[in-house]
C-alpha atoms as a PDB file:
ATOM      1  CA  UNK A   1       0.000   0.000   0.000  1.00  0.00           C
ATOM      2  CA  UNK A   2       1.420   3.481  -1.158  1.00  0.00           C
ATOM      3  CA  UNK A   3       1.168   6.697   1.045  1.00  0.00           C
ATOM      4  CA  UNK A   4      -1.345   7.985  -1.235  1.00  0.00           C
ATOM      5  CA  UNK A   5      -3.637   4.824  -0.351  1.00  0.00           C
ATOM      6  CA  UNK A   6      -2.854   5.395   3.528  1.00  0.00           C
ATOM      7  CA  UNK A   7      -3.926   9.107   2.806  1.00  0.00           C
ATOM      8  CA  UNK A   8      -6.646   8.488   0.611  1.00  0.00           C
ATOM      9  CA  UNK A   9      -8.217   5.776   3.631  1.00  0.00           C
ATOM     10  CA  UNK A  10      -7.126   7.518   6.705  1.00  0.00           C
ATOM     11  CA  UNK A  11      -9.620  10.757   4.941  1.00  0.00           C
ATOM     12  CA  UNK A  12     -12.590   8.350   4.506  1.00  0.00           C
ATOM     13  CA  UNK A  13     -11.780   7.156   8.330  1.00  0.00           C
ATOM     14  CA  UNK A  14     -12.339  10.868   9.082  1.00  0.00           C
ATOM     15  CA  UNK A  15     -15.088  11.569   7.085  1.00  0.00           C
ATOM     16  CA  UNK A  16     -17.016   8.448   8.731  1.00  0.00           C
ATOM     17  CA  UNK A  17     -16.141   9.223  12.382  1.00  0.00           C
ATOM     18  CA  UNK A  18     -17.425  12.720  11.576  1.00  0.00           C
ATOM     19  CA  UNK A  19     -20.185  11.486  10.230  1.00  0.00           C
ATOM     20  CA  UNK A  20     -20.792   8.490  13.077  1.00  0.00           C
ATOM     21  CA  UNK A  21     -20.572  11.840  15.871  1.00  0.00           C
ATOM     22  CA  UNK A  22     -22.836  13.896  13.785  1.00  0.00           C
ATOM     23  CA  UNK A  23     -25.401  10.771  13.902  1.00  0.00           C
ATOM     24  CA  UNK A  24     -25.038  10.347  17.462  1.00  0.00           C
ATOM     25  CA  UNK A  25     -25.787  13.730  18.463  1.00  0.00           C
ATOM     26  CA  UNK A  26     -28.998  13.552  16.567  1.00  0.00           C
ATOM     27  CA  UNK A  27     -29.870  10.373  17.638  1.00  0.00           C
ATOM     28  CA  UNK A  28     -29.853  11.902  21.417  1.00  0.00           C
ATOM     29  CA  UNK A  29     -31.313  14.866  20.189  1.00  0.00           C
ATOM     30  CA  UNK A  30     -34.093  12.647  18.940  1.00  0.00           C
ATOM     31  CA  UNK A  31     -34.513  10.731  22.275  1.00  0.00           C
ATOM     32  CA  UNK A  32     -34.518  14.100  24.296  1.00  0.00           C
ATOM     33  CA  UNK A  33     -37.228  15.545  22.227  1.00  0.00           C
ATOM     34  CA  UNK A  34     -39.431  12.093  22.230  1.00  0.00           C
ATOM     35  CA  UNK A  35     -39.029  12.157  26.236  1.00  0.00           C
ATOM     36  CA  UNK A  36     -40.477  15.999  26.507  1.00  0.00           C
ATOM     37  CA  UNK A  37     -43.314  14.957  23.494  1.00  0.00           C
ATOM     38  CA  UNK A  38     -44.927  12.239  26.199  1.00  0.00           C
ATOM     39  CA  UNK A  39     -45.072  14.572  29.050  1.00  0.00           C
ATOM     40  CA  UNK A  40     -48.538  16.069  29.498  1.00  0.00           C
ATOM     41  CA  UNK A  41     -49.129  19.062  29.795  1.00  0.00           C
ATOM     42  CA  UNK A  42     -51.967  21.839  29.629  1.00  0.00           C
ATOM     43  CA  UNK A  43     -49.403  25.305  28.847  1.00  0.00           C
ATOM     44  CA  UNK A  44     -51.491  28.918  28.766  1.00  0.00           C
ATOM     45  CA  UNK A  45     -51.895  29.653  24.659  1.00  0.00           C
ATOM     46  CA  UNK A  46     -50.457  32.905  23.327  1.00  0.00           C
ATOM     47  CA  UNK A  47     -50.813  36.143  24.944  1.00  0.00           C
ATOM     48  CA  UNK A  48     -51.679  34.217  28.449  1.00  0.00           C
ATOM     49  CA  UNK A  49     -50.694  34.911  31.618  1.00  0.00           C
ATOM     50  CA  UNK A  50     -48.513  31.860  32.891  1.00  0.00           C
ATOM     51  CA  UNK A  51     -48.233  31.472  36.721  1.00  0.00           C
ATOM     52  CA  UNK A  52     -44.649  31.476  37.771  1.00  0.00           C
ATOM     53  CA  UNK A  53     -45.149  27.966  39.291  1.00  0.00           C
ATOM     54  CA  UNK A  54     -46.280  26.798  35.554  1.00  0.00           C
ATOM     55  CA  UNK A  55     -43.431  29.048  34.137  1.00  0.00           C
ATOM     56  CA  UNK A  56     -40.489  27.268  36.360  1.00  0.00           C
ATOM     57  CA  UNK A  57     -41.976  23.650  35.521  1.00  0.00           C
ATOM     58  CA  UNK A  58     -41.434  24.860  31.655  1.00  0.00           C
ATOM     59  CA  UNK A  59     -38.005  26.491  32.602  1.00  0.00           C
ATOM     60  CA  UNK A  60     -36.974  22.911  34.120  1.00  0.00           C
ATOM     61  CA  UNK A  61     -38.485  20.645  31.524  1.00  0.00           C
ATOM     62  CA  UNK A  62     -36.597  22.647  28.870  1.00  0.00           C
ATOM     63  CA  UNK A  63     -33.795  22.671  30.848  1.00  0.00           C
ATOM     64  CA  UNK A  64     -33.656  18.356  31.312  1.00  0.00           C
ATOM     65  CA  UNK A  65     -34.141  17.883  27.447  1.00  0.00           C
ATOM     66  CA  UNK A  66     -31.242  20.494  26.946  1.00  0.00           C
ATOM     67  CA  UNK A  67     -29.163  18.025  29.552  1.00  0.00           C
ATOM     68  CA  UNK A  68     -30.403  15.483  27.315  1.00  0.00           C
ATOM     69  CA  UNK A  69     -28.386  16.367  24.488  1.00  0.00           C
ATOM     70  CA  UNK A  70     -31.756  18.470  22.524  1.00  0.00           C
ATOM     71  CA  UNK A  71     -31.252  22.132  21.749  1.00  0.00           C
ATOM     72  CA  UNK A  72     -33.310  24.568  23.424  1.00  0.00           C
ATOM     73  CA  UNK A  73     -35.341  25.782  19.985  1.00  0.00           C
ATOM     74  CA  UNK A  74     -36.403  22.339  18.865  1.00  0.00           C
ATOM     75  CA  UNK A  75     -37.189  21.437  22.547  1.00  0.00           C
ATOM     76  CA  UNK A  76     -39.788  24.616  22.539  1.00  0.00           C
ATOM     77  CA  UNK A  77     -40.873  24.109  19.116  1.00  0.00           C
ATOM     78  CA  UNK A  78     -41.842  20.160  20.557  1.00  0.00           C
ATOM     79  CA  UNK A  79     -43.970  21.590  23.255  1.00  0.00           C
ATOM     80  CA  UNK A  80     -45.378  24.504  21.223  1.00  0.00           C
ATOM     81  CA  UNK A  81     -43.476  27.389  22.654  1.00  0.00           C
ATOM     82  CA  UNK A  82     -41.907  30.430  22.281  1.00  0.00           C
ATOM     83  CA  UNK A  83     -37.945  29.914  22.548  1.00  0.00           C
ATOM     84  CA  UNK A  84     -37.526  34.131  22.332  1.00  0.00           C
ATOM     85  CA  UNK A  85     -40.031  33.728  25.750  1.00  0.00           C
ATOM     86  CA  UNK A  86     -38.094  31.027  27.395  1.00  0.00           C
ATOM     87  CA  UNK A  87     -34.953  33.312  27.357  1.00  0.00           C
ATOM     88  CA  UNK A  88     -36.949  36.260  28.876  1.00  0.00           C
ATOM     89  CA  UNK A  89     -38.407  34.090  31.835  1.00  0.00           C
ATOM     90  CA  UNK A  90     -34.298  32.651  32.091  1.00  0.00           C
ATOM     91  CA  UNK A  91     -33.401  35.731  33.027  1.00  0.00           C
ATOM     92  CA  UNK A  92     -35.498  37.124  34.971  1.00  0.00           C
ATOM     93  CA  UNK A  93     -37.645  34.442  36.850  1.00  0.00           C
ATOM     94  CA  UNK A  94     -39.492  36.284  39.575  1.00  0.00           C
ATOM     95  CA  UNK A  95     -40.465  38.748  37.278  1.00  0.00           C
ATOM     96  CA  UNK A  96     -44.038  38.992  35.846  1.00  0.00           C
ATOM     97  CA  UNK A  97     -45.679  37.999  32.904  1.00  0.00           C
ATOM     98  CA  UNK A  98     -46.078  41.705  32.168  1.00  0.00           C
ATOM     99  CA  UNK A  99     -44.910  43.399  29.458  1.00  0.00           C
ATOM    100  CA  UNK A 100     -41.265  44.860  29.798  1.00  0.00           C
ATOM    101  CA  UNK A 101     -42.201  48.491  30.432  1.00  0.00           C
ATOM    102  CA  UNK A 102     -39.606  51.177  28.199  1.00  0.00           C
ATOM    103  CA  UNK A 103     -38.077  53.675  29.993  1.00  0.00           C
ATOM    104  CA  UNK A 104     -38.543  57.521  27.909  1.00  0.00           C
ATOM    105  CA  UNK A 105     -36.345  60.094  28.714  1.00  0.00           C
ATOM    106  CA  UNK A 106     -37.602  63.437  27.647  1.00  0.00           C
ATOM    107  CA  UNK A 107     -35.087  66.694  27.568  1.00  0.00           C
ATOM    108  CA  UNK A 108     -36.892  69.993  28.355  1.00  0.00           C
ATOM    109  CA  UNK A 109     -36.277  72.407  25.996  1.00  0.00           C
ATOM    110  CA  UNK A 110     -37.039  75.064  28.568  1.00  0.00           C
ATOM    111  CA  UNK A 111     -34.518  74.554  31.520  1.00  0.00           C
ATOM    112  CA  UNK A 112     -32.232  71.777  30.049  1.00  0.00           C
ATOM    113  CA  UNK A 113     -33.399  69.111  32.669  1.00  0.00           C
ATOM    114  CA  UNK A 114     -33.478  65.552  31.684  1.00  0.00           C
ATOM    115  CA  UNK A 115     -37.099  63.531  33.155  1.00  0.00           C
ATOM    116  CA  UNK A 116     -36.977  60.033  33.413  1.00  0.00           C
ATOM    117  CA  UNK A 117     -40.793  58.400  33.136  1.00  0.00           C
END
């Protein structure tokens, strides 16, 4: 066998343990996502108010299947939920399911002074 052979067969090696890893990690993916699929459970539908007890249960479901080897937008797209509103709720989880209130700040034109609403 010629170096060129060895080259040419250690490549394919590489190509198929690439491959093999890639195939694993969506195999666990898979099994993640099936696991979260057979839990039941009754989540609010859009623009409803979700409890914070009902709001950590998602946060910790999501959170196993991510363990699991699933990433966190296909695990929210298998229960039906927003992944942009899992991040919010991440980061701040004793907050309310109110809407995030903007902060203005208005200049006076009169006496300079800033006002903060």
């Amino acid at each position: 066998m010629g170096s060129c052979e060895i080259r040419v067969l250690e490549d394919e090696n590489g190509r198929l343990k690439r491959e093999l890893t890639r195939k694993e990690h969506a195999l666990t993916e898979a099994a993640a996502l099936l696991i979260l699929k057979k839990i039941p459970r009754a989540l609010g539908g859009r623009g409803q108010m979700t409890s914070l007890a009902e709001r950590s249960q998602i946060i910790t479901l999501v959170q196993e299947a991510m363990n699991s080897g699933a990433r966190q937008n296909r695990a929210c797209t298998v229960i039906n939920f927003n992944a942009r509103t899992l991040q919010r709720w991440q980061v701040d989880q004793s907050r309310g399911d109110a809407p995030v209130g903007h902060k203005h700040r208005q200049t006076s034109s009169v006496c300079g002074s800033v006002n903060t609403y």
